[in-house]
PDB file of N, CA and C in Angstrom:
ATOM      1  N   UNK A   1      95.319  84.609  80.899  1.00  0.00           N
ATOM      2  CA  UNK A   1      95.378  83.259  80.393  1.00  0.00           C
ATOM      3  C   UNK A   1      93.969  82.682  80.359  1.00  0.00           C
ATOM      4  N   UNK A   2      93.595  81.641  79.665  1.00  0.00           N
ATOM      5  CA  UNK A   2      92.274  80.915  79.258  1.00  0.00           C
ATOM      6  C   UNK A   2      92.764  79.850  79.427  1.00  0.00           C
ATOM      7  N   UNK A   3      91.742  79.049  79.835  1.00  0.00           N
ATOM      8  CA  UNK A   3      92.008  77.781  79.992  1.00  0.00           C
ATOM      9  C   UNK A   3      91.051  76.691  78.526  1.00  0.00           C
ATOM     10  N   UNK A   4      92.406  76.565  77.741  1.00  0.00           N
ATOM     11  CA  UNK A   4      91.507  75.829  76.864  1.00  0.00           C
ATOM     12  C   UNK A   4      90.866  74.292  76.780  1.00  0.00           C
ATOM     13  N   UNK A   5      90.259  73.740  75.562  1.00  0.00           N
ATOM     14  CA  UNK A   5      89.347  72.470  75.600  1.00  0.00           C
ATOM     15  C   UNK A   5      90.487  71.131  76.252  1.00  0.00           C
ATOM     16  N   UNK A   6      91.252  71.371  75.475  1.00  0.00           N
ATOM     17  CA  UNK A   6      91.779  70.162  76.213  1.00  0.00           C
ATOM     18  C   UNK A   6      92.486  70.251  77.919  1.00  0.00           C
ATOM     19  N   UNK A   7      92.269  71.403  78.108  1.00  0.00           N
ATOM     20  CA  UNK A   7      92.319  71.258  79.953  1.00  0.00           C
ATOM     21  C   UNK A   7      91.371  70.730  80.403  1.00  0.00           C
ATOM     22  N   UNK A   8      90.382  71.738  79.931  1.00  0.00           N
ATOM     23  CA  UNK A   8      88.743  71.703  80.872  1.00  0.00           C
ATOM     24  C   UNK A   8      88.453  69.581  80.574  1.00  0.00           C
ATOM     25  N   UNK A   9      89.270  69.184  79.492  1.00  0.00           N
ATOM     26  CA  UNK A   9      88.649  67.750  79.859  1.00  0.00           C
ATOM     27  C   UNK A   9      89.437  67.005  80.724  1.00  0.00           C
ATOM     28  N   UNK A  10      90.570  67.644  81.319  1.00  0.00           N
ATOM     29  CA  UNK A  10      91.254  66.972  82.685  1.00  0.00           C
ATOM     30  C   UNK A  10      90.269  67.553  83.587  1.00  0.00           C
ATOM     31  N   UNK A  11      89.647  68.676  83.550  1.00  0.00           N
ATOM     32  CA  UNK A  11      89.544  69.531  84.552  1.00  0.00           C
ATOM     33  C   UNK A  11      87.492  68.869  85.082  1.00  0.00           C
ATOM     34  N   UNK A  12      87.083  68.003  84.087  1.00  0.00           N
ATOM     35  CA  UNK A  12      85.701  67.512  84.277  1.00  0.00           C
ATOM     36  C   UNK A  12      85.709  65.999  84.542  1.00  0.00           C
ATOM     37  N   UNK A  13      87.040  65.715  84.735  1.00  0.00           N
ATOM     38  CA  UNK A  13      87.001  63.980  85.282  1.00  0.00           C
ATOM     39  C   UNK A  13      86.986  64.451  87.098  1.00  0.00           C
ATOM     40  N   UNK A  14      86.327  63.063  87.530  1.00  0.00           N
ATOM     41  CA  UNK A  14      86.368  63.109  88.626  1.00  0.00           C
ATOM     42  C   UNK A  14      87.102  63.010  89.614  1.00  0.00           C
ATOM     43  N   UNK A  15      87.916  63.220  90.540  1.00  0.00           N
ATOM     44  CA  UNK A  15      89.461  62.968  91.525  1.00  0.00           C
ATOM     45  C   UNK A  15      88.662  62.622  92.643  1.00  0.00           C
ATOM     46  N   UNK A  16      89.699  62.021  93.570  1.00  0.00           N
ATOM     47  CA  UNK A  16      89.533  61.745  94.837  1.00  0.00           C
ATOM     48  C   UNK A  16      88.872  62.871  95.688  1.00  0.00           C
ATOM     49  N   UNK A  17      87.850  62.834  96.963  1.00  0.00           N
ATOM     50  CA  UNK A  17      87.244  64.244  97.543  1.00  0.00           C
ATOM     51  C   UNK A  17      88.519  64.689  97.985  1.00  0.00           C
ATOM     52  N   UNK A  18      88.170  66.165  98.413  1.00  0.00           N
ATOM     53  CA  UNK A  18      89.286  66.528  99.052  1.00  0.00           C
ATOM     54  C   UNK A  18      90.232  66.369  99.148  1.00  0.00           C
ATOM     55  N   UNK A  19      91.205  66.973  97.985  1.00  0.00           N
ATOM     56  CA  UNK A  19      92.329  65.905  97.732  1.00  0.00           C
ATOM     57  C   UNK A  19      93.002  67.372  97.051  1.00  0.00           C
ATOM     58  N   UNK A  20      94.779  67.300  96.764  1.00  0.00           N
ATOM     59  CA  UNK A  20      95.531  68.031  96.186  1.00  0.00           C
ATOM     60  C   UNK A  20      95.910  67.306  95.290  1.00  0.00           C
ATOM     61  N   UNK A  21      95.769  67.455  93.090  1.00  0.00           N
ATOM     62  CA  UNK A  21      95.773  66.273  92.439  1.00  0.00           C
ATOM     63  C   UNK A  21      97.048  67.446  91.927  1.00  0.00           C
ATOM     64  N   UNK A  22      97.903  66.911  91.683  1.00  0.00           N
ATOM     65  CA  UNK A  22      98.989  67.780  90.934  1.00  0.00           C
ATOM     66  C   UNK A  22      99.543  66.817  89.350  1.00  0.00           C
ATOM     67  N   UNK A  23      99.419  67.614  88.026  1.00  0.00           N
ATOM     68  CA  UNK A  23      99.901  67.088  87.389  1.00  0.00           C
ATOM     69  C   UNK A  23     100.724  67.743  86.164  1.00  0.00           C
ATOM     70  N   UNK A  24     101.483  67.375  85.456  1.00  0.00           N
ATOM     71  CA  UNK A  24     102.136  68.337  84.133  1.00  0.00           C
ATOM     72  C   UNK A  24     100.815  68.041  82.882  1.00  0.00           C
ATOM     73  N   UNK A  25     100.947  69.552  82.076  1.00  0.00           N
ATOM     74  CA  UNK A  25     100.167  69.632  80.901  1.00  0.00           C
ATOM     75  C   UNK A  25     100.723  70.135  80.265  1.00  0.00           C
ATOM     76  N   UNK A  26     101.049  69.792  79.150  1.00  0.00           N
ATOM     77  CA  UNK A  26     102.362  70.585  78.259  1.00  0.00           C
ATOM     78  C   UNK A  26     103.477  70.975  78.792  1.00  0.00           C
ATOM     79  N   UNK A  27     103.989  72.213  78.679  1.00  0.00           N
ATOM     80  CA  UNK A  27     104.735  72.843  79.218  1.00  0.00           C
ATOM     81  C   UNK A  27     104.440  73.745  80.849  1.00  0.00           C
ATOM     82  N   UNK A  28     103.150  73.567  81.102  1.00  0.00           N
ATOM     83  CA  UNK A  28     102.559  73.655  82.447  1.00  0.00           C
ATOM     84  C   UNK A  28     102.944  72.407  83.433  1.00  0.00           C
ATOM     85  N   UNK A  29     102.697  73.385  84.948  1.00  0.00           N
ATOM     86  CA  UNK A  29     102.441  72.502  85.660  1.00  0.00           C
ATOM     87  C   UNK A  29     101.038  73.015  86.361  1.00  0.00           C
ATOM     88  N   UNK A  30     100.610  71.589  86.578  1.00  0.00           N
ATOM     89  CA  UNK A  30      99.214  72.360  86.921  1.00  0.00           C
ATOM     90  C   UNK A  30      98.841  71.457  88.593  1.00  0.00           C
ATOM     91  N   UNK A  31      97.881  72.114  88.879  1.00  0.00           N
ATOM     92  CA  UNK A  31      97.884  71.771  90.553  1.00  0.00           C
ATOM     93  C   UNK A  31      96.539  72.019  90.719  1.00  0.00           C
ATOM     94  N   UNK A  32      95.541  71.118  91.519  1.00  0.00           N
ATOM     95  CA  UNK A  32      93.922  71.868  91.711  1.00  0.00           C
ATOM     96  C   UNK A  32      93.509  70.897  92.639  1.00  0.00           C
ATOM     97  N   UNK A  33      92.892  71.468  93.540  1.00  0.00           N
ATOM     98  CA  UNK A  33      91.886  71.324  94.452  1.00  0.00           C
ATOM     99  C   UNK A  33      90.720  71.148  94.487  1.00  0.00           C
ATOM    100  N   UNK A  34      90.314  69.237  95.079  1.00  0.00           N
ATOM    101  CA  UNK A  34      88.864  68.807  94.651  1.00  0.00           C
ATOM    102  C   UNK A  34      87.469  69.316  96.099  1.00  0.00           C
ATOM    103  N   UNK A  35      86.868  69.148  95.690  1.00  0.00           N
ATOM    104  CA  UNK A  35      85.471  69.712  96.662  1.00  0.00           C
ATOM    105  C   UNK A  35      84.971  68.095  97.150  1.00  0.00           C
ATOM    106  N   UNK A  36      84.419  67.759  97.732  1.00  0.00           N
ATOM    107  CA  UNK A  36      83.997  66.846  98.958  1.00  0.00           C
ATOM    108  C   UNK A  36      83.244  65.631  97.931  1.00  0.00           C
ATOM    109  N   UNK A  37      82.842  65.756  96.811  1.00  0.00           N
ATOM    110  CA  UNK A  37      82.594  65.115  95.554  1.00  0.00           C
ATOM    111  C   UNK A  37      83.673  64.805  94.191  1.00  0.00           C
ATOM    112  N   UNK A  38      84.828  65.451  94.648  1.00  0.00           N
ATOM    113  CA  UNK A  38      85.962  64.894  93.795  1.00  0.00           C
ATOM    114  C   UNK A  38      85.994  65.701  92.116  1.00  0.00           C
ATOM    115  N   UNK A  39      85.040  66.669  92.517  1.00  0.00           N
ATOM    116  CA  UNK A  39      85.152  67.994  90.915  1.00  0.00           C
ATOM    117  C   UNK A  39      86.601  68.927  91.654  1.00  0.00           C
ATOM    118  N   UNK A  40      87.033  69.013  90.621  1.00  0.00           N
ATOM    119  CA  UNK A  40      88.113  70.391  90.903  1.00  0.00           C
ATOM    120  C   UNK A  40      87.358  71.709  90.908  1.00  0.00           C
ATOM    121  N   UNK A  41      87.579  72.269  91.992  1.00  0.00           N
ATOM    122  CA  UNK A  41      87.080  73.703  91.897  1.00  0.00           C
ATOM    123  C   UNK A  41      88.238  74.744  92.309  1.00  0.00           C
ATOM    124  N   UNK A  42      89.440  74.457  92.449  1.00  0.00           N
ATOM    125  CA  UNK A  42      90.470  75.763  92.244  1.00  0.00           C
ATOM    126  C   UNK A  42      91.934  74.931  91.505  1.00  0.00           C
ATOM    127  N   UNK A  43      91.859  76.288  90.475  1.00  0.00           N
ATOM    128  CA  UNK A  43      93.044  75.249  89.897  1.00  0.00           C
ATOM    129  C   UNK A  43      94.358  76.137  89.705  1.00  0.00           C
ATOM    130  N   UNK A  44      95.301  76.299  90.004  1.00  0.00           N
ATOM    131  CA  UNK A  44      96.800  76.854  89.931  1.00  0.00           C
ATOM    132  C   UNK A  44      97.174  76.141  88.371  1.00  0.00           C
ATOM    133  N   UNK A  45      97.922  76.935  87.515  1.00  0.00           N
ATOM    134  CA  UNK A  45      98.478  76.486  86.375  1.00  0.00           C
ATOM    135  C   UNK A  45     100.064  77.517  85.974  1.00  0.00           C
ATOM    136  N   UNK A  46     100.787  77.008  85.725  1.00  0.00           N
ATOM    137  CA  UNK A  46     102.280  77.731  85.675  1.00  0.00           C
ATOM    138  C   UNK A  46     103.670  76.667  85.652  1.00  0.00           C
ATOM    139  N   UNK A  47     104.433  77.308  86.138  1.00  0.00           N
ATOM    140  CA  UNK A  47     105.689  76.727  86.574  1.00  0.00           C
ATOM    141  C   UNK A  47     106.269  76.557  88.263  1.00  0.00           C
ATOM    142  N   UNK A  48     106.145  75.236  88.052  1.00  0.00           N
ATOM    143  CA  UNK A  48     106.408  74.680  89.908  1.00  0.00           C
ATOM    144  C   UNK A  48     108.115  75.218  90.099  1.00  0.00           C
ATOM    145  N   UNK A  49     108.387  75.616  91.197  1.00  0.00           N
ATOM    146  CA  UNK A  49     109.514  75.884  92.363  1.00  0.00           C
ATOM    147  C   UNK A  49     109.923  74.741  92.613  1.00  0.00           C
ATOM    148  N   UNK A  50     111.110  74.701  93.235  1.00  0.00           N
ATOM    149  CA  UNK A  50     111.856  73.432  93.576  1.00  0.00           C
ATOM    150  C   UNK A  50     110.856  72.731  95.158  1.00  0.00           C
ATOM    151  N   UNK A  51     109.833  73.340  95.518  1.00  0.00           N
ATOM    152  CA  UNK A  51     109.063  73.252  96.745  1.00  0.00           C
ATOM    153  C   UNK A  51     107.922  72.420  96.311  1.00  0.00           C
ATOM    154  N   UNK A  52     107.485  72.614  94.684  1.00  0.00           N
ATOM    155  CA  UNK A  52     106.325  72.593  94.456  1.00  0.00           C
ATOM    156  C   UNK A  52     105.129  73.640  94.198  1.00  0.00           C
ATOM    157  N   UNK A  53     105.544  74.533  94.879  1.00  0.00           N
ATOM    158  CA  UNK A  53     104.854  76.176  94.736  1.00  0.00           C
ATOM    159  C   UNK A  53     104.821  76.396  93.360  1.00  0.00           C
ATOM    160  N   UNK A  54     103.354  76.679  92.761  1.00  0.00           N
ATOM    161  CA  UNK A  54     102.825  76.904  91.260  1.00  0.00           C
ATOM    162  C   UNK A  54     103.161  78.578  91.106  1.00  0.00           C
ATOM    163  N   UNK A  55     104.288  79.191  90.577  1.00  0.00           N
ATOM    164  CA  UNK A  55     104.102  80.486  90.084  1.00  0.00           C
ATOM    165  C   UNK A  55     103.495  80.517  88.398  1.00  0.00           C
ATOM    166  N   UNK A  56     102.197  80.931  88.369  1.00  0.00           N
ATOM    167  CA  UNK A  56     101.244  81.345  87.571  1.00  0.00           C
ATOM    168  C   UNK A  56      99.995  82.006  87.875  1.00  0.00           C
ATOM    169  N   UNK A  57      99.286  81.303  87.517  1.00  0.00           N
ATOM    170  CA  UNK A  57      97.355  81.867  87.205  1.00  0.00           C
ATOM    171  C   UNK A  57      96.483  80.985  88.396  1.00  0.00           C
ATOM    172  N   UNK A  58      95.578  81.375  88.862  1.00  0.00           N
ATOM    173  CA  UNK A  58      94.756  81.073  89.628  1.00  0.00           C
ATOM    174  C   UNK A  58      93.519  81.206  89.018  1.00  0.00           C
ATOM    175  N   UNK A  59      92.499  80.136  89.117  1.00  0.00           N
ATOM    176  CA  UNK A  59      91.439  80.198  88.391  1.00  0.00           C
ATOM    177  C   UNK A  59      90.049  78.985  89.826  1.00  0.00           C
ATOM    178  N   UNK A  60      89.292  79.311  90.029  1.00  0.00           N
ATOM    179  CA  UNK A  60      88.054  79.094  90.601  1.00  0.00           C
ATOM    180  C   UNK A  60      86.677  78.277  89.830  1.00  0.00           C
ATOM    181  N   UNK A  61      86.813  77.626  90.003  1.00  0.00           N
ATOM    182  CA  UNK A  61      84.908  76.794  89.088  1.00  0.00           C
ATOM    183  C   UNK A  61      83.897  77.271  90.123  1.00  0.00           C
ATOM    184  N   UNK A  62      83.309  77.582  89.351  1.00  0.00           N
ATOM    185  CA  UNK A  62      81.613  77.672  90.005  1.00  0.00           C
ATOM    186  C   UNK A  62      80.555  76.892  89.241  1.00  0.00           C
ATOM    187  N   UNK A  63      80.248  75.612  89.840  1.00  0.00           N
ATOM    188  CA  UNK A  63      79.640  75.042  90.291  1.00  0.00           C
ATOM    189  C   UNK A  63      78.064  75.001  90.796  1.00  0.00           C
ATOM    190  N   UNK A  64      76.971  75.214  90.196  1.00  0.00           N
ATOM    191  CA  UNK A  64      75.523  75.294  90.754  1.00  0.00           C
ATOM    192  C   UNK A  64      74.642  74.329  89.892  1.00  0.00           C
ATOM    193  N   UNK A  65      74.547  73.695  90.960  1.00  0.00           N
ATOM    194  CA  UNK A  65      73.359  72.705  91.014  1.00  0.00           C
ATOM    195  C   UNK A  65      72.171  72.593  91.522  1.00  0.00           C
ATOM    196  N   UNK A  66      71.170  72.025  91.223  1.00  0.00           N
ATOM    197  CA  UNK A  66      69.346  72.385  91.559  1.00  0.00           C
ATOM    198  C   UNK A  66      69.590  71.407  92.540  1.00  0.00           C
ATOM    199  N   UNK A  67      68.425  70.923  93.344  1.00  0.00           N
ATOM    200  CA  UNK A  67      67.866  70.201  94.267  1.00  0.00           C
ATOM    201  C   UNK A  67      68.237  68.825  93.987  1.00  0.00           C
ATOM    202  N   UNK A  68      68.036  68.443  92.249  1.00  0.00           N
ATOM    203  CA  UNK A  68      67.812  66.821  92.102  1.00  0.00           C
ATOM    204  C   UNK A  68      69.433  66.825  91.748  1.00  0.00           C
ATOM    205  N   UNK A  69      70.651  67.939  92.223  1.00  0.00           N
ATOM    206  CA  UNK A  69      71.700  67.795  91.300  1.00  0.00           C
ATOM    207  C   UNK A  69      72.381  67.608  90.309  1.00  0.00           C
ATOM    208  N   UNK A  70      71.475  67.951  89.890  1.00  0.00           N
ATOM    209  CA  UNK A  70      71.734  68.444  87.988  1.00  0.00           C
ATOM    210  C   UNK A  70      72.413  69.498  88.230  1.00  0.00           C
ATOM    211  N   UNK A  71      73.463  69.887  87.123  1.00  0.00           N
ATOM    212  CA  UNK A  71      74.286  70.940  87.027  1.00  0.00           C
ATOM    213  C   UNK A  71      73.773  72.155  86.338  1.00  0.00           C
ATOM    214  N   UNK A  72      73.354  73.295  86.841  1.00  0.00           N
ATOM    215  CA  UNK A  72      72.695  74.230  85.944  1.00  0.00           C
ATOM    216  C   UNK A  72      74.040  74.934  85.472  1.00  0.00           C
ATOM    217  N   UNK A  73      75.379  75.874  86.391  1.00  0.00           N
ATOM    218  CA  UNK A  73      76.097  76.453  85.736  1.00  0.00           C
ATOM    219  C   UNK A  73      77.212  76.129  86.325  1.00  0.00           C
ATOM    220  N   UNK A  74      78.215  76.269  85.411  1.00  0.00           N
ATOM    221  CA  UNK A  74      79.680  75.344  85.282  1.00  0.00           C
ATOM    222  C   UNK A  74      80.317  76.228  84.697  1.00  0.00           C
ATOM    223  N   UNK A  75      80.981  77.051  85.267  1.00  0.00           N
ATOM    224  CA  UNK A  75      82.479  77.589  84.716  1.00  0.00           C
ATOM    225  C   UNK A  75      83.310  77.817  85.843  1.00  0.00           C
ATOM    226  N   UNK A  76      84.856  78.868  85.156  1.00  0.00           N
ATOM    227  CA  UNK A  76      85.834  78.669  85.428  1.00  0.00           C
ATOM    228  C   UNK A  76      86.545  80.286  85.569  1.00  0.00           C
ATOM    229  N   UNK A  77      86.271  81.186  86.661  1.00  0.00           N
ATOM    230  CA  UNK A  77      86.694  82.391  87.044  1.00  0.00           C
ATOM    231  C   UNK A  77      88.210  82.797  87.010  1.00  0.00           C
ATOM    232  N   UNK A  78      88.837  83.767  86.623  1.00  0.00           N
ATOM    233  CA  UNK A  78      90.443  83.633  86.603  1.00  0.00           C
ATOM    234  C   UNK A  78      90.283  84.872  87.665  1.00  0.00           C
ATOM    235  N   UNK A  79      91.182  84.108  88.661  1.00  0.00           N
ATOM    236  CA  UNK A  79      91.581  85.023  89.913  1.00  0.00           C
ATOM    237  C   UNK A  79      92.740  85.460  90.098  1.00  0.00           C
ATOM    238  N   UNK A  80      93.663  85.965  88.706  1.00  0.00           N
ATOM    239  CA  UNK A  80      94.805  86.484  88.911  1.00  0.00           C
ATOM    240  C   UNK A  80      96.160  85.657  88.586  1.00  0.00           C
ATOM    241  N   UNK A  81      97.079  86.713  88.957  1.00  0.00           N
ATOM    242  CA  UNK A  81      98.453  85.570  89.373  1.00  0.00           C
ATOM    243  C   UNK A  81      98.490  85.445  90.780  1.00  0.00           C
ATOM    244  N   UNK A  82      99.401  83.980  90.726  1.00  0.00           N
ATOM    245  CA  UNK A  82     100.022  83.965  91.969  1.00  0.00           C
ATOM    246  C   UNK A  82     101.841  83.565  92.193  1.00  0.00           C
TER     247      UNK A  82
END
């Protein structure tokens, strides 16, 4: 699976730090985990269980920034199913 343009622009607004933001996208449900600055850097996408449990795709951002925090590289790793 790929994660296309109109995700990645849910996926570049900012959320609460450290936080579990869960929301529907189409026919997805999608689920991701923010970093201490409120970027999503792991995101679950699929179909939720009556628990909430995302059975789908697992995907990772990487994230690197210089000294003055400027963003040098920004993407989005697919780590499988889950």
């Amino acid at each position: 699976m790929k994660i296309g343009e109109r995700l990645l622009k849910h996926l570049n607004k900012k959320y609460g730090p450290s936080q579990m933001v869960a929301f529907t996208f189409g026919r997805y449900d999608v689920a991701t985990k923010t970093d201490e600055e409120g970027n999503p850097v792991l995101l679950f996408i699929g179909k939720a269980d009556d628990r909430g449990i995302i059975k789908g795709d697992q995907f990772t951002r990487r994230l690197l920034k210089d000294p003055s925090g400027a963003v040098i590289k920004d993407h989005w790793d697919y780590k499988g199913k889950v």
